[in-house]
N, C-alpha and C. Protein backbone atom coordinates (compact mmCIF):
# COMPACT_ATOMS: atom_id res chain seq x y z
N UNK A 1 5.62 -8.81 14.30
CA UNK A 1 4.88 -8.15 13.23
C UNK A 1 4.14 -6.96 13.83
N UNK A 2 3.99 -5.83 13.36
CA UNK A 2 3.35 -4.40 13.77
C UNK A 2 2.25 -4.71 13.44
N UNK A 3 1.38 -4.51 14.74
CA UNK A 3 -0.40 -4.31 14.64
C UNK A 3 -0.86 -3.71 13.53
N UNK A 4 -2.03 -3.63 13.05
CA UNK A 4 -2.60 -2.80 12.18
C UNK A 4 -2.94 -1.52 12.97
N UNK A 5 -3.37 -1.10 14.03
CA UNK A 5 -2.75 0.17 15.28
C UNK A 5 -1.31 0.45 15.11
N UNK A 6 -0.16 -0.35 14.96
CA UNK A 6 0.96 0.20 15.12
C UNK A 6 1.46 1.01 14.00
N UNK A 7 0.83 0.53 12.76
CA UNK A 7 1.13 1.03 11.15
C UNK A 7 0.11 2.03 10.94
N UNK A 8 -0.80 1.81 11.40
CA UNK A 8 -1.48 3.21 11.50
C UNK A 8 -0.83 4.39 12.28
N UNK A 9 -0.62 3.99 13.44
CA UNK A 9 0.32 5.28 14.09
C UNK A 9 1.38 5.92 13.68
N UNK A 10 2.25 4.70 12.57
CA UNK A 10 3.71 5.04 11.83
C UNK A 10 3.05 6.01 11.24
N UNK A 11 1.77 5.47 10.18
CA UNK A 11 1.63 6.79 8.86
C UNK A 11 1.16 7.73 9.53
N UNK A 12 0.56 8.29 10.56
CA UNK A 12 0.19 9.08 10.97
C UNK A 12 1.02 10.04 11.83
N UNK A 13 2.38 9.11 12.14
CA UNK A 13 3.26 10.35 12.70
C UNK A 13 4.43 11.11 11.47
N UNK A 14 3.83 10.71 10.06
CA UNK A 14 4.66 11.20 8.96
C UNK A 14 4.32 12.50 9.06
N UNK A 15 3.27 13.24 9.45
CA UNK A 15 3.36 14.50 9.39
C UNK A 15 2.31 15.05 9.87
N UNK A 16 2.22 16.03 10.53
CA UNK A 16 1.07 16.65 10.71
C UNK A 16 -0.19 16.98 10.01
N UNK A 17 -0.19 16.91 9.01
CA UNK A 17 -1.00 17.28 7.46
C UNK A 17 -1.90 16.20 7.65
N UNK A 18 -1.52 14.98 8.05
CA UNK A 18 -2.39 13.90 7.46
C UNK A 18 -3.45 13.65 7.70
N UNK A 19 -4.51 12.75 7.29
CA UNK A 19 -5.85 12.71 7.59
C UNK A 19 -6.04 11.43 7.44
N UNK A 20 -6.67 10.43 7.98
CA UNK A 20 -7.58 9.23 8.01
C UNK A 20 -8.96 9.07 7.94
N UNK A 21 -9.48 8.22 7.20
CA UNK A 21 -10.76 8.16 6.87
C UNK A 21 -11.23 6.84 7.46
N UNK A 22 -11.39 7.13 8.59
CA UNK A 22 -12.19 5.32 9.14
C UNK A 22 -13.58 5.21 9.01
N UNK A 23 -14.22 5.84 7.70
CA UNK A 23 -15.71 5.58 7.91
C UNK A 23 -15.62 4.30 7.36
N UNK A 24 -15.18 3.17 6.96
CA UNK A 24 -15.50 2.40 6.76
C UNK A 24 -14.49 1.39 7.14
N UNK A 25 -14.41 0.01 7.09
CA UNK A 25 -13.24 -0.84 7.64
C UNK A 25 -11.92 -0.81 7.40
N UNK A 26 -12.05 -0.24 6.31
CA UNK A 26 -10.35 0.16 5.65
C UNK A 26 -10.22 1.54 6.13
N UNK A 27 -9.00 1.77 5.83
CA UNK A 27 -8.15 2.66 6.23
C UNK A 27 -7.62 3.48 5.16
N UNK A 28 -7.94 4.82 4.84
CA UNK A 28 -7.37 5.83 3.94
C UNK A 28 -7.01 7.13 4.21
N UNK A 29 -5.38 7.31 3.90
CA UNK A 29 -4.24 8.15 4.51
C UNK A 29 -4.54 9.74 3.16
N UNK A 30 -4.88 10.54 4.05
CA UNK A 30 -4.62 11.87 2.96
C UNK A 30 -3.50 12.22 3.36
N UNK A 31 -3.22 13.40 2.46
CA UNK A 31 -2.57 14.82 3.04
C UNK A 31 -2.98 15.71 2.92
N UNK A 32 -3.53 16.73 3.95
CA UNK A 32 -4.61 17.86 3.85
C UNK A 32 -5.67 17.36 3.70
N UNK A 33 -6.44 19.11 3.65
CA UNK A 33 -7.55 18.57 3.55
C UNK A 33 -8.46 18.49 2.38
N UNK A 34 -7.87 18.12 1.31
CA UNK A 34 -8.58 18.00 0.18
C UNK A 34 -9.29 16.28 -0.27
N UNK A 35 -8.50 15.57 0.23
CA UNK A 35 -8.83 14.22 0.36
C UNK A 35 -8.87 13.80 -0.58
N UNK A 36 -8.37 13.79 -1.86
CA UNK A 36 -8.51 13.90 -3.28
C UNK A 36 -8.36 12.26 -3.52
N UNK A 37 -6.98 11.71 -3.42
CA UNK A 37 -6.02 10.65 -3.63
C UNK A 37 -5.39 10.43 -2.38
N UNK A 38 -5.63 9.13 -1.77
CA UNK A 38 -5.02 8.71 -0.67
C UNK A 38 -3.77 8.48 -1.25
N UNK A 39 -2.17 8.56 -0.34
CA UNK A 39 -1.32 8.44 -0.28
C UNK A 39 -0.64 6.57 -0.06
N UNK A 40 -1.64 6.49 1.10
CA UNK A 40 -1.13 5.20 1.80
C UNK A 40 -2.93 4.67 2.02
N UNK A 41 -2.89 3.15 2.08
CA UNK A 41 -4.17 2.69 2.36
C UNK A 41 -4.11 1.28 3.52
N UNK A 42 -4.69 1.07 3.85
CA UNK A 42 -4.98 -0.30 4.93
C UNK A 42 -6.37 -0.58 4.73
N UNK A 43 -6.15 -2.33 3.60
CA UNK A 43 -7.35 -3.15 3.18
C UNK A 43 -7.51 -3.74 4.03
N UNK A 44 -8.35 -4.07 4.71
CA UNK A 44 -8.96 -5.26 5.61
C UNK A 44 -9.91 -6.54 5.35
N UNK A 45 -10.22 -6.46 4.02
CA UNK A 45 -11.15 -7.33 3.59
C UNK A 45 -11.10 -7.69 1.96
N UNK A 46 -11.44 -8.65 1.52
CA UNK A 46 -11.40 -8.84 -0.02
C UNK A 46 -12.55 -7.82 -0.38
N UNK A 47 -13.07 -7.77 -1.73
CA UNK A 47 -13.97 -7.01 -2.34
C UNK A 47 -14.69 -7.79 -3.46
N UNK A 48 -15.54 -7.50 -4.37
CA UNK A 48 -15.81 -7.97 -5.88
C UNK A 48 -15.00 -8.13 -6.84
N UNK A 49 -14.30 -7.04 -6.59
CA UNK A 49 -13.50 -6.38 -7.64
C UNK A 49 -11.69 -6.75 -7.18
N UNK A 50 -11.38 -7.31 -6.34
CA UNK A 50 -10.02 -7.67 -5.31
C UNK A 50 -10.43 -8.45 -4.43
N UNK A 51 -9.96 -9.99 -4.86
CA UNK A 51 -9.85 -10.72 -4.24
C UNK A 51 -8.47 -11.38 -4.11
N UNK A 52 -7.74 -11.04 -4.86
CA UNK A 52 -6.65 -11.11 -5.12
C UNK A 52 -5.12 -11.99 -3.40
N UNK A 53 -5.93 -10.91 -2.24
CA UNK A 53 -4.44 -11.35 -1.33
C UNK A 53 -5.46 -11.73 -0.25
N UNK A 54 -6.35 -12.62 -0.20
CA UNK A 54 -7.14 -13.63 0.23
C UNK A 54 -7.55 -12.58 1.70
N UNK A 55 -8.06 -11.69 2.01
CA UNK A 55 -7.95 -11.03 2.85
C UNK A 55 -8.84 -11.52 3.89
N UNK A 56 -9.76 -12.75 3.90
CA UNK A 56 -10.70 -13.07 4.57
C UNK A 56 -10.19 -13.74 5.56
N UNK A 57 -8.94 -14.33 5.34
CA UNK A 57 -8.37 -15.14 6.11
C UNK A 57 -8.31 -13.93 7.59
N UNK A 58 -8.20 -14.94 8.73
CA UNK A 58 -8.06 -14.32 9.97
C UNK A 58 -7.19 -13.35 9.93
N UNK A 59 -7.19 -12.05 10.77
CA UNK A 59 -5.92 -10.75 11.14
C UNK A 59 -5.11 -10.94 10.00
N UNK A 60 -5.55 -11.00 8.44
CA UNK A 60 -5.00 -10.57 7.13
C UNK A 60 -5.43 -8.79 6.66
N UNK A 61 -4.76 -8.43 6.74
CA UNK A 61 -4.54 -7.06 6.01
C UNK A 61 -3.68 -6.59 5.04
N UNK A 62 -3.93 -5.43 3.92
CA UNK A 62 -2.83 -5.52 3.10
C UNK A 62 -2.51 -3.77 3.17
N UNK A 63 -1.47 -3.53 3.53
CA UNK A 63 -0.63 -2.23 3.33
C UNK A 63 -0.27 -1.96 2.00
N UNK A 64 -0.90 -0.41 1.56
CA UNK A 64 -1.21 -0.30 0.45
C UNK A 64 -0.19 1.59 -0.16
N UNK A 65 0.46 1.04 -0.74
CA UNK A 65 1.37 2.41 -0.73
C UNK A 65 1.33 2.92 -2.37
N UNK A 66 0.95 4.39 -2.46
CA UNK A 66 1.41 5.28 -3.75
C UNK A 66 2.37 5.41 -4.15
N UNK A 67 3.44 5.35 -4.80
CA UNK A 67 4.63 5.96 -4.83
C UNK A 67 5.04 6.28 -6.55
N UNK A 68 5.69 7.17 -7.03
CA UNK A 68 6.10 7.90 -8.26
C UNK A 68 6.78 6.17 -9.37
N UNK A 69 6.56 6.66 -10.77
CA UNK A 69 7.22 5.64 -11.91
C UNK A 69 8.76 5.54 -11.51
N UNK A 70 9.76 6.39 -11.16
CA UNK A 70 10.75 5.62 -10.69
C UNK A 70 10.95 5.10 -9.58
N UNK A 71 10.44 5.37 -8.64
CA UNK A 71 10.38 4.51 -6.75
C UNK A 71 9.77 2.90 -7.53
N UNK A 72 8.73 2.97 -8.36
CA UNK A 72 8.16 1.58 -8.56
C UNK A 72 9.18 1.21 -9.36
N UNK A 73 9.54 1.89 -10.46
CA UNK A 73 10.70 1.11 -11.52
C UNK A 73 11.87 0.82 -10.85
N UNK A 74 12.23 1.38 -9.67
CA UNK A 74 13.23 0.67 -8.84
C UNK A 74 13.46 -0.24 -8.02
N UNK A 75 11.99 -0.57 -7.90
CA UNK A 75 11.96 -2.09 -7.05
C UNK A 75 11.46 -3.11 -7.83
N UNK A 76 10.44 -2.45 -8.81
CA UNK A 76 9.84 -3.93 -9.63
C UNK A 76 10.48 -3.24 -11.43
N UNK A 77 11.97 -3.52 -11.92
CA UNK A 77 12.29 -2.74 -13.33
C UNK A 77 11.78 -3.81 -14.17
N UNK A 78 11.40 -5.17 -13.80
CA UNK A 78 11.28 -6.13 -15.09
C UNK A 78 9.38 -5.70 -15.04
N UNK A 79 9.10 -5.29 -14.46
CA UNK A 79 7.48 -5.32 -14.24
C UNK A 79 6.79 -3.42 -14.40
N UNK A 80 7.62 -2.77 -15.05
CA UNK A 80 7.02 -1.37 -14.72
C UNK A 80 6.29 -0.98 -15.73
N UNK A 81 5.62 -1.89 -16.71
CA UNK A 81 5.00 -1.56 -17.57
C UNK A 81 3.53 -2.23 -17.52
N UNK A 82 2.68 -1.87 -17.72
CA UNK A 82 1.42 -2.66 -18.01
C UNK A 82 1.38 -4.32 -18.58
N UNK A 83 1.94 -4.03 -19.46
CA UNK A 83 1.82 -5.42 -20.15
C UNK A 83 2.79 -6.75 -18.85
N UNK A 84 4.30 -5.91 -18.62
CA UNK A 84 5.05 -6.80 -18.14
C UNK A 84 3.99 -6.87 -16.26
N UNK A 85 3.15 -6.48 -15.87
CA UNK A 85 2.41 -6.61 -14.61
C UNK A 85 1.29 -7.52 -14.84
N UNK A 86 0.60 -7.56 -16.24
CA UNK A 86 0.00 -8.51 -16.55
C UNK A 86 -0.08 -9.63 -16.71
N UNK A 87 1.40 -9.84 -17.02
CA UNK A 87 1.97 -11.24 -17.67
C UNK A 87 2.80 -11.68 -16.68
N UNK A 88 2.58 -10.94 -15.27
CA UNK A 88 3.67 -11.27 -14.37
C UNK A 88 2.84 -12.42 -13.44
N UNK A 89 3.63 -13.56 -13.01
CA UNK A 89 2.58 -14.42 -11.85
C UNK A 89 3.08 -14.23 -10.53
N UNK A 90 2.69 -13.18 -10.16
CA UNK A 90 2.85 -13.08 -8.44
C UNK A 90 1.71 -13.51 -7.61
N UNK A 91 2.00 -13.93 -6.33
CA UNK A 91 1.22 -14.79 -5.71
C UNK A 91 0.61 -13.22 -4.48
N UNK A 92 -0.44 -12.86 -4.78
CA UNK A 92 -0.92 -11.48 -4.02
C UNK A 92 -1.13 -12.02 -2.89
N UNK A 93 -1.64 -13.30 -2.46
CA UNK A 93 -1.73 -13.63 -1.10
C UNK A 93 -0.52 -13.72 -0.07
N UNK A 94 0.77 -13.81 -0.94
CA UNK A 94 2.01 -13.91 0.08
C UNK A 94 1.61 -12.94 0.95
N UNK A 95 2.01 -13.54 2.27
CA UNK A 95 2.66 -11.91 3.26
C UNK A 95 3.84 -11.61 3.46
N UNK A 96 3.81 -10.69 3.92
CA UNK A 96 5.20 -10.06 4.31
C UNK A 96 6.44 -10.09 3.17
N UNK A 97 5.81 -9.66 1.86
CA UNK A 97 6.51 -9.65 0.37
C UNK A 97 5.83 -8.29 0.54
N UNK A 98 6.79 -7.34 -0.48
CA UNK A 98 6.34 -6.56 -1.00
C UNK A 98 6.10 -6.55 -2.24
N UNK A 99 5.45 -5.94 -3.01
CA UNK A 99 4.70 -6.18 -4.67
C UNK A 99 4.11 -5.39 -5.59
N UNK A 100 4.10 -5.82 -6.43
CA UNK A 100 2.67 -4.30 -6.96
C UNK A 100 1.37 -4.82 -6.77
N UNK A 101 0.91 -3.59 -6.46
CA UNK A 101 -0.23 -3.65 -6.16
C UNK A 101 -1.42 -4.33 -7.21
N UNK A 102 -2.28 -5.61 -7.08
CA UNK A 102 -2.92 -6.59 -7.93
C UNK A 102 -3.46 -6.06 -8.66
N UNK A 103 -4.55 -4.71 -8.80
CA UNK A 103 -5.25 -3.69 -8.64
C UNK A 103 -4.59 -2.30 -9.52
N UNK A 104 -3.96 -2.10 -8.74
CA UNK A 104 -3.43 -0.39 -9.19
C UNK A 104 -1.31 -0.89 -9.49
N UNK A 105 -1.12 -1.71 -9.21
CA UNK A 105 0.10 -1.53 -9.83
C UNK A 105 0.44 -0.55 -10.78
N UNK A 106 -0.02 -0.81 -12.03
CA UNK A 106 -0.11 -0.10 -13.09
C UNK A 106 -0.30 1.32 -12.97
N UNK A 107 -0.64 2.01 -11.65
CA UNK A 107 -0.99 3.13 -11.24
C UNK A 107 0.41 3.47 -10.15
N UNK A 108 1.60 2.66 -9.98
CA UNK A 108 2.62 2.52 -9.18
C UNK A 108 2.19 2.63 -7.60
N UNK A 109 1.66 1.44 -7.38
CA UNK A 109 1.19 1.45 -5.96
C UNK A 109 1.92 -0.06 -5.45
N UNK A 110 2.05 -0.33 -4.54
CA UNK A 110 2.48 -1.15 -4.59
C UNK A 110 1.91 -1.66 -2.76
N UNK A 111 2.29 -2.87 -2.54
CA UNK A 111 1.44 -3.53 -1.25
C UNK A 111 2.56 -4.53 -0.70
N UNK A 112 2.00 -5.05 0.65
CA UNK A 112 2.43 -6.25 1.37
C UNK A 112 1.35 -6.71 2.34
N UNK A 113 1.12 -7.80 2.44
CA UNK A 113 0.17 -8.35 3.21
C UNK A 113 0.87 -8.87 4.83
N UNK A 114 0.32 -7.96 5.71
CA UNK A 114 0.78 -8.06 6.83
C UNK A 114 2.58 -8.48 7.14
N UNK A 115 3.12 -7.11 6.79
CA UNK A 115 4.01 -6.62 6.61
C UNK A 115 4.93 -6.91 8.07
N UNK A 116 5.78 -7.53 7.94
CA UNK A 116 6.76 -8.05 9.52
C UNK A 116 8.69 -7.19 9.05
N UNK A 117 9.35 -8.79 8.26
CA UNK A 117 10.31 -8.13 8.20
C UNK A 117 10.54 -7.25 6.52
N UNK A 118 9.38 -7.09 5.68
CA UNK A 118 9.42 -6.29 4.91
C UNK A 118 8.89 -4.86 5.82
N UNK A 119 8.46 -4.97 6.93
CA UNK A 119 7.78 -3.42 7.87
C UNK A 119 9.41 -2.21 7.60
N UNK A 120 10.11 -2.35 7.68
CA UNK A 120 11.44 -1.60 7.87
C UNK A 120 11.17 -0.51 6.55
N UNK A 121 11.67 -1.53 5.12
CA UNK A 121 11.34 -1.19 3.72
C UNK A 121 9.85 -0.33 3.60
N UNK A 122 8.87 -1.04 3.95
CA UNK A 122 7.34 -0.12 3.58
C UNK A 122 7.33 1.05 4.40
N UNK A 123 7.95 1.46 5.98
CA UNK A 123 7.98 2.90 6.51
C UNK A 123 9.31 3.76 5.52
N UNK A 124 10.15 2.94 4.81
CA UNK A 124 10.82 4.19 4.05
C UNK A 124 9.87 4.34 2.57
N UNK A 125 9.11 3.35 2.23
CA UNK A 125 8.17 3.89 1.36
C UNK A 125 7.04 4.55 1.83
N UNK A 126 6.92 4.41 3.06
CA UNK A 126 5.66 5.58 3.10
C UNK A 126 6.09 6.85 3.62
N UNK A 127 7.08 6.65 3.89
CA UNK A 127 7.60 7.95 4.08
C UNK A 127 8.15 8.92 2.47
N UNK A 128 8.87 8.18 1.67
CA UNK A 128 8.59 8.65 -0.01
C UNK A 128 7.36 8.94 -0.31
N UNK A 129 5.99 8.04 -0.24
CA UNK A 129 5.17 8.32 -0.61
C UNK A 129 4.39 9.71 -0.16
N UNK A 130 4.56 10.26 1.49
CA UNK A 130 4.02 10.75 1.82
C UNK A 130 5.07 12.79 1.26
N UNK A 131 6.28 12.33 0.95
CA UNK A 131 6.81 13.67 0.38
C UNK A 131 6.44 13.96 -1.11
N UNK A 132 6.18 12.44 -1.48
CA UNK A 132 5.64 12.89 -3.18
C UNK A 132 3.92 13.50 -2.89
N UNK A 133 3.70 13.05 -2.52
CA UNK A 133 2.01 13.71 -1.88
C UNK A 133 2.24 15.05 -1.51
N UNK A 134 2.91 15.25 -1.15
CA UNK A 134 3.24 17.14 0.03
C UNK A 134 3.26 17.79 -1.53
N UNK A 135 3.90 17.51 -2.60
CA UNK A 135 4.75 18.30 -3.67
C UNK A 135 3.29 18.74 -4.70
């Protein structure tokens, strides 16, 4: 399984442009320097508001990716709507699944919790994610 160092280094050798924000425990991927909308994210901890992929548990992290309505309608087509993400029962704590995101799905983001042999799949999505960001 790739460190949370090693997946940081992947998104960061997507391009020169990019930017990281480590003021705080998580991890948020720009492009440029406008910092507007992160591209790619690395959760490290549950929240108030996301508790969803149990993140408290020991060296749990969740890889957190942007990507366009058809990149998401092509991996999740029974789920690309609001209602069908609502009514969907996915288990957010799995790891190494990829998913929509518990949170922002609905916003076509999509996640994996300490990402091993889904790691292959999430660097060709962050690599999509990071050309829909450039545009």
């Amino acid at each position: 399984m790739p460190s949370l160092d090693a997946i940081k280094a992947d998104i960061l050798s997507l391009g020169p442009d990019i930017h990281v924000d480590t003021t705080t425990p998580d991890l948020f991927f720009f492009i440029g320097d406008e910092r507007r909308m992160p591209f790619a994210t690395i959760v490290t901890h549950d929240t108030d508001f996301d508790g969803f992929a149990q993140l408290d548990r020991d060296g749990a992290f969740r890889l957190n990716i942007s990507l366009d309505r058809h990149t998401f309608a092509t991996l999740f087509p029974e789920h690309n709507s609001r209602a069908a993400l609502e009514a969907a029962n996915f288990d957010y704590a799995t790891r190494d699944n990829i998913l929509p995101h518990p949170v922002y799905g609905r916003m076509h983001w999509v996640c994996s919790i300490n990402p091993d042999s889904s790691y292959p799949q999430c660097q060709a999505l962050l690599s999509t994610a990071y050309e829909l960001g450039r545009r």
